[in-house]
N, C-alpha and C. Protein backbone atom coordinates (compact mmCIF):
# COMPACT_ATOMS: atom_id res chain seq x y z
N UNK A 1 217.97 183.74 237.67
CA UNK A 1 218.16 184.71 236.61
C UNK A 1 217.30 184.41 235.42
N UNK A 2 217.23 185.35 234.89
CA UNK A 2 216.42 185.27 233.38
C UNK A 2 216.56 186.65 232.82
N UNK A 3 215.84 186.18 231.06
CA UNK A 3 216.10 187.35 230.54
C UNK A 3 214.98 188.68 230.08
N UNK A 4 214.92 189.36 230.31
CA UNK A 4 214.23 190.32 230.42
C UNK A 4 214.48 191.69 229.07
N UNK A 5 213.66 192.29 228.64
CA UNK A 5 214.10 193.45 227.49
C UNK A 5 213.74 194.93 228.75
N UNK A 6 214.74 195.62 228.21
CA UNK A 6 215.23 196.78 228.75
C UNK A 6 214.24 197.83 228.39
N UNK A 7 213.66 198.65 229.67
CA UNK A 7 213.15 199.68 229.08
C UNK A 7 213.51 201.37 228.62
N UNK A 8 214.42 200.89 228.66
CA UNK A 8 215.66 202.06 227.81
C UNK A 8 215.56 201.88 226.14
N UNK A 9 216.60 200.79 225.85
CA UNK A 9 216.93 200.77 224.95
C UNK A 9 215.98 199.56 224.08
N UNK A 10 215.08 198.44 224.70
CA UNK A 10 214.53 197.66 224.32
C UNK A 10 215.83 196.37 223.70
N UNK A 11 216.65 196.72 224.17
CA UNK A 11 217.32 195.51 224.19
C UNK A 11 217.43 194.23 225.22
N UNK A 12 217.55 193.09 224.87
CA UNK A 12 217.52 192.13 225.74
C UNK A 12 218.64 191.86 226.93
N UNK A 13 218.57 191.81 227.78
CA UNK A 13 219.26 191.50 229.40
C UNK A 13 219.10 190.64 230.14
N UNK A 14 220.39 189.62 230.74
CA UNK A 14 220.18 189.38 231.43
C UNK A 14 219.83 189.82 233.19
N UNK A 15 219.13 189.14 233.78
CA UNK A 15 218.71 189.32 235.04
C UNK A 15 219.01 188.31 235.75
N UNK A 16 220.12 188.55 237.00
CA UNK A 16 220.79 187.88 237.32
C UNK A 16 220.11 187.64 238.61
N UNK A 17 219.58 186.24 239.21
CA UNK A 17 219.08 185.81 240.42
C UNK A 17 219.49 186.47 241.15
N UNK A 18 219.11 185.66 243.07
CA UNK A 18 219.77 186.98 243.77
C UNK A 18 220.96 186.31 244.18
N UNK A 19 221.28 184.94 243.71
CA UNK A 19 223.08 184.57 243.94
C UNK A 19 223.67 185.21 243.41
N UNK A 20 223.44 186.05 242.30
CA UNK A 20 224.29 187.22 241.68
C UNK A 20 224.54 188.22 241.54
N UNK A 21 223.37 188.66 242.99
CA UNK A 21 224.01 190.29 243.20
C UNK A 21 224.86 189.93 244.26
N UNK A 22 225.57 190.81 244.14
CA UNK A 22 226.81 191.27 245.42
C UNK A 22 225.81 192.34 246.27
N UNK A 23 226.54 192.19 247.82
CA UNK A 23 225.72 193.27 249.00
C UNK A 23 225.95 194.40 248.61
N UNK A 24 225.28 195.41 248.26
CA UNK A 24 225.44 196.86 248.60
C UNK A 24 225.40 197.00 246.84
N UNK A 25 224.84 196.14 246.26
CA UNK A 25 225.14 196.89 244.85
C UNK A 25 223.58 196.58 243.73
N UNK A 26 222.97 197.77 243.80
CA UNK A 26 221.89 198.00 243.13
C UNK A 26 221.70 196.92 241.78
N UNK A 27 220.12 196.44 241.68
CA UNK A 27 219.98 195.65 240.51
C UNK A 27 220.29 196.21 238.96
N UNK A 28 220.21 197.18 239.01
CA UNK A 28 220.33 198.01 237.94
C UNK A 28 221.44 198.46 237.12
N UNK A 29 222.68 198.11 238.26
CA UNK A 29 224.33 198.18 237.93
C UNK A 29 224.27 197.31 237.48
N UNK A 30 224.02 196.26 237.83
CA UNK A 30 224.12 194.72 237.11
C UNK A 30 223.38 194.53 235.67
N UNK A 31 222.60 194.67 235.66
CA UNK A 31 221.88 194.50 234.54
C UNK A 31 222.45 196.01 233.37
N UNK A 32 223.13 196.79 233.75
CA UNK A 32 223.92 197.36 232.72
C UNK A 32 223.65 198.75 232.14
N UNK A 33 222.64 199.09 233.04
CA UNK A 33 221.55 200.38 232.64
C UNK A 33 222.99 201.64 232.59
N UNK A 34 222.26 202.54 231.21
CA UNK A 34 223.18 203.39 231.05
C UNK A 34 223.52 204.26 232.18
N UNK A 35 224.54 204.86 232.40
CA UNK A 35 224.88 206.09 233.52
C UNK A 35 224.95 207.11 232.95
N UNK A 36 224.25 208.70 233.16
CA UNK A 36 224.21 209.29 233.31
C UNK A 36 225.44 210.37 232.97
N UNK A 37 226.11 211.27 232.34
CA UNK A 37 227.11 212.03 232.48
C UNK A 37 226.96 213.55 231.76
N UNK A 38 227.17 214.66 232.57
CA UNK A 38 226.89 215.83 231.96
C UNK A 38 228.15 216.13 231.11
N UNK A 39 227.36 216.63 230.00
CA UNK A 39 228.89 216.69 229.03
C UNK A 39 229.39 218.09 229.33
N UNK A 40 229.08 219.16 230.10
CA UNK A 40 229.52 219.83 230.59
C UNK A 40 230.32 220.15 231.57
N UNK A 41 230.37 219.37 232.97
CA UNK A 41 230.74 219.16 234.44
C UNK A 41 231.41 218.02 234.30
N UNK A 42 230.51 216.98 233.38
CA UNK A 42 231.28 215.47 233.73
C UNK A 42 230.18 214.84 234.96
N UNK A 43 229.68 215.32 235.50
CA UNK A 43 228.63 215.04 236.74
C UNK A 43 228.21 213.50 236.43
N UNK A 44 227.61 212.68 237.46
CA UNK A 44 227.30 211.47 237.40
C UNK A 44 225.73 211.40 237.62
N UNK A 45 225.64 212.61 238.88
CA UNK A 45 224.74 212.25 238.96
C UNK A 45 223.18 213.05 237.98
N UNK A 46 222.14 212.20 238.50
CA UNK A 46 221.00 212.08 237.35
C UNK A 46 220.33 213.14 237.47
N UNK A 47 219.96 213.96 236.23
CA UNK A 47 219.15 215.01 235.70
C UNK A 47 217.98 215.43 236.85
N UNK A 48 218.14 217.19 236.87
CA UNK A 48 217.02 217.70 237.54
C UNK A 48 215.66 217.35 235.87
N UNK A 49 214.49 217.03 236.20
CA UNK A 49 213.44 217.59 235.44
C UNK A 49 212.51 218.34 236.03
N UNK A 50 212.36 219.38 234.68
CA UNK A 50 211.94 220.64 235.03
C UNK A 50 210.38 220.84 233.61
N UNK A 51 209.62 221.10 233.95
CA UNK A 51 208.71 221.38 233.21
C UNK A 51 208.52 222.91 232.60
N UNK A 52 208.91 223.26 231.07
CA UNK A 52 208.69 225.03 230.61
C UNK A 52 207.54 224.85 229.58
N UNK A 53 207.21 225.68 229.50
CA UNK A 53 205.88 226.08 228.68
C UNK A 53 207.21 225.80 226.98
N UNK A 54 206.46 225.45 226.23
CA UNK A 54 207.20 224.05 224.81
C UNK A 54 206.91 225.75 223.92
N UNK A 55 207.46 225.65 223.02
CA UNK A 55 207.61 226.43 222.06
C UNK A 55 206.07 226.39 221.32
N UNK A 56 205.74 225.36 221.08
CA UNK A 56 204.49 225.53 220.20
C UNK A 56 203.51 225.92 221.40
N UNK A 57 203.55 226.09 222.34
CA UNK A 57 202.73 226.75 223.57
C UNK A 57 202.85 228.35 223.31
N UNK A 58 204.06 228.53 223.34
CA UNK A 58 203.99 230.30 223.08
C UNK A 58 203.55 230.92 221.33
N UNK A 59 203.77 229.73 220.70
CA UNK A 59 202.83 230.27 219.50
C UNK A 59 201.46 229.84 219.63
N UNK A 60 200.72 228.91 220.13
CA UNK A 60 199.54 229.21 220.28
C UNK A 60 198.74 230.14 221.13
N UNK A 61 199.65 230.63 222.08
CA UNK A 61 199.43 231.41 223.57
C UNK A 61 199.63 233.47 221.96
N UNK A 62 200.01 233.37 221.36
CA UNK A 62 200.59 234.72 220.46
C UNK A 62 199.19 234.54 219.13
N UNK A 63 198.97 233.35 219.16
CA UNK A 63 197.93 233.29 217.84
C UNK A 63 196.43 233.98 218.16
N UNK A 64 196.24 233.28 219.61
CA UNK A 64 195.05 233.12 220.51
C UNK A 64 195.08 234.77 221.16
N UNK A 65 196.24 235.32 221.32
CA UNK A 65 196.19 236.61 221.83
C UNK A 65 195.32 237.46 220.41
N UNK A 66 195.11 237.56 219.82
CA UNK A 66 194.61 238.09 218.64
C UNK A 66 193.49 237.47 218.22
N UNK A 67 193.32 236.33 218.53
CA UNK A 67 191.86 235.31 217.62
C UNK A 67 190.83 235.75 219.13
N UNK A 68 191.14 235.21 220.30
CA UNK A 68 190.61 235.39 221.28
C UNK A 68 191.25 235.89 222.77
N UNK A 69 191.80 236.44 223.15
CA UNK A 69 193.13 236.47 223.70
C UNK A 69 192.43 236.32 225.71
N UNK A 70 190.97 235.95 225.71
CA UNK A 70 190.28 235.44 226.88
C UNK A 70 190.94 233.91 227.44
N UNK A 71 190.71 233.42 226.05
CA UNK A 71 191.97 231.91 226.26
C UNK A 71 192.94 231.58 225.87
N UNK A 72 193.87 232.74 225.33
CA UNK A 72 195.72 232.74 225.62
C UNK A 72 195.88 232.22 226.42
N UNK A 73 195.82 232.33 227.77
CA UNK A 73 196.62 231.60 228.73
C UNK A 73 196.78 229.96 229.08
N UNK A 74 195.21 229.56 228.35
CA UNK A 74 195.61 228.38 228.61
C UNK A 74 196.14 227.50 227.77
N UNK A 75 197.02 228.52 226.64
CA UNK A 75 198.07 227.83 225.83
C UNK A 75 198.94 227.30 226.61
N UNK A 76 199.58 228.29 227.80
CA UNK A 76 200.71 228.32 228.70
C UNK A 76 200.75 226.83 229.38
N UNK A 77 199.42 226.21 229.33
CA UNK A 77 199.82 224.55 229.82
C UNK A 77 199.97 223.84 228.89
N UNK A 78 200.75 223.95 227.93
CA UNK A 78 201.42 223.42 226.62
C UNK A 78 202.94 223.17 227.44
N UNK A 79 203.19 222.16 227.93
CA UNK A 79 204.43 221.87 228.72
C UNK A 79 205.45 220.81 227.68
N UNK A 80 207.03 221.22 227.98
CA UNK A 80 207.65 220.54 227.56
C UNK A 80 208.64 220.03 228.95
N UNK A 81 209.26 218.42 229.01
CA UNK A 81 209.83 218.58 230.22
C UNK A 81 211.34 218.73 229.67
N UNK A 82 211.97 219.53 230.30
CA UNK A 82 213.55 219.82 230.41
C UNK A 82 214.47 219.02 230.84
N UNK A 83 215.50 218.94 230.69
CA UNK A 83 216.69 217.94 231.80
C UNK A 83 217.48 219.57 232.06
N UNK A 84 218.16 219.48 233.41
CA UNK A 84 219.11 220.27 233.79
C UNK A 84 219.71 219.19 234.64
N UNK A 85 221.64 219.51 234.42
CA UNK A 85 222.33 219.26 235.26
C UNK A 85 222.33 219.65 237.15
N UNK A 86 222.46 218.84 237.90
CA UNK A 86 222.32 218.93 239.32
C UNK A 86 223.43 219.86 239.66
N UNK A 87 224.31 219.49 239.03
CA UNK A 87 225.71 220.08 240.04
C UNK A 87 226.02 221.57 239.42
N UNK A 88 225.75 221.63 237.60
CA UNK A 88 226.30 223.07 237.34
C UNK A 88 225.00 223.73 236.50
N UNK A 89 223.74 223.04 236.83
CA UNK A 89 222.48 223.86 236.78
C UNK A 89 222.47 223.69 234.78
N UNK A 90 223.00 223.02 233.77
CA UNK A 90 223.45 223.72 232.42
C UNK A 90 222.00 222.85 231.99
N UNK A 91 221.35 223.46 230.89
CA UNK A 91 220.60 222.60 230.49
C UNK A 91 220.92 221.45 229.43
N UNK A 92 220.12 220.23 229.74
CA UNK A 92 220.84 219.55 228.65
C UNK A 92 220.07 219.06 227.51
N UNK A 93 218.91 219.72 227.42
CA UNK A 93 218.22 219.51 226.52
C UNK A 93 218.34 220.61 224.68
C-alpha cells in the first residue's frame, strides 16, 4: 500500500496493497471514490455523456449568420458535454 492523491478531488488516499483487497471488490471501492446518485431516480448507476452544441455556439452560429453566414455552421462544433441519467434519461447538468 501507499499513498496516492485522488484525481477527483485531489485529496490524498490511501492505496491499499493487494493483501487488502477482498475478491470480487474493485480498487476503487476501496480507495473511497465518490458514487454516483441521480437526485432524481436515486439511480446508482454512472452518467450517460452526451455532447450538445454549448450556448456560446448558437450565439456565434446567430452572429456569423449575418457577418458571414457561409461559416455559421461551423459554430455548431462549439460542443458542450452533458451528463444524463441512465435509468430516467433527466439531465443532470
Amino acid at each position: 500500500g501507499h499513498t496516492a492523491q485522488c484525481s477527483g478531488c485531489r485529496g490524498l488516499v490511501v492505496v491499499p496493497g493487494p493483501e487488502g483487497l477482498k475478491p470480487g471488490r474493485p480498487a476503487a471501492a476501496v480507495a473511497g471514490s465518490p458514487r454516483f446518485h441521480c437526485p432524481f431516480c436515486g439511480s446508482s448507476s454512472p452518467p450517460n455523456v452526451r455532447k450538445k452544441v454549448s450556448t456560446a455556439g448558437w450565439a456565434v452560429f446567430i452572429a456569423l449568420l449575418f457577418a458571414c453566414f457561409l461559416f455559421a455552421p461551423l459554430a455548431l462544433l462549439i460542443r458542450d458535454e452533458r451528463r444524463y441519467c441512465r435509468d430516467c434519461g433527466l439531465g443532470l447538468d
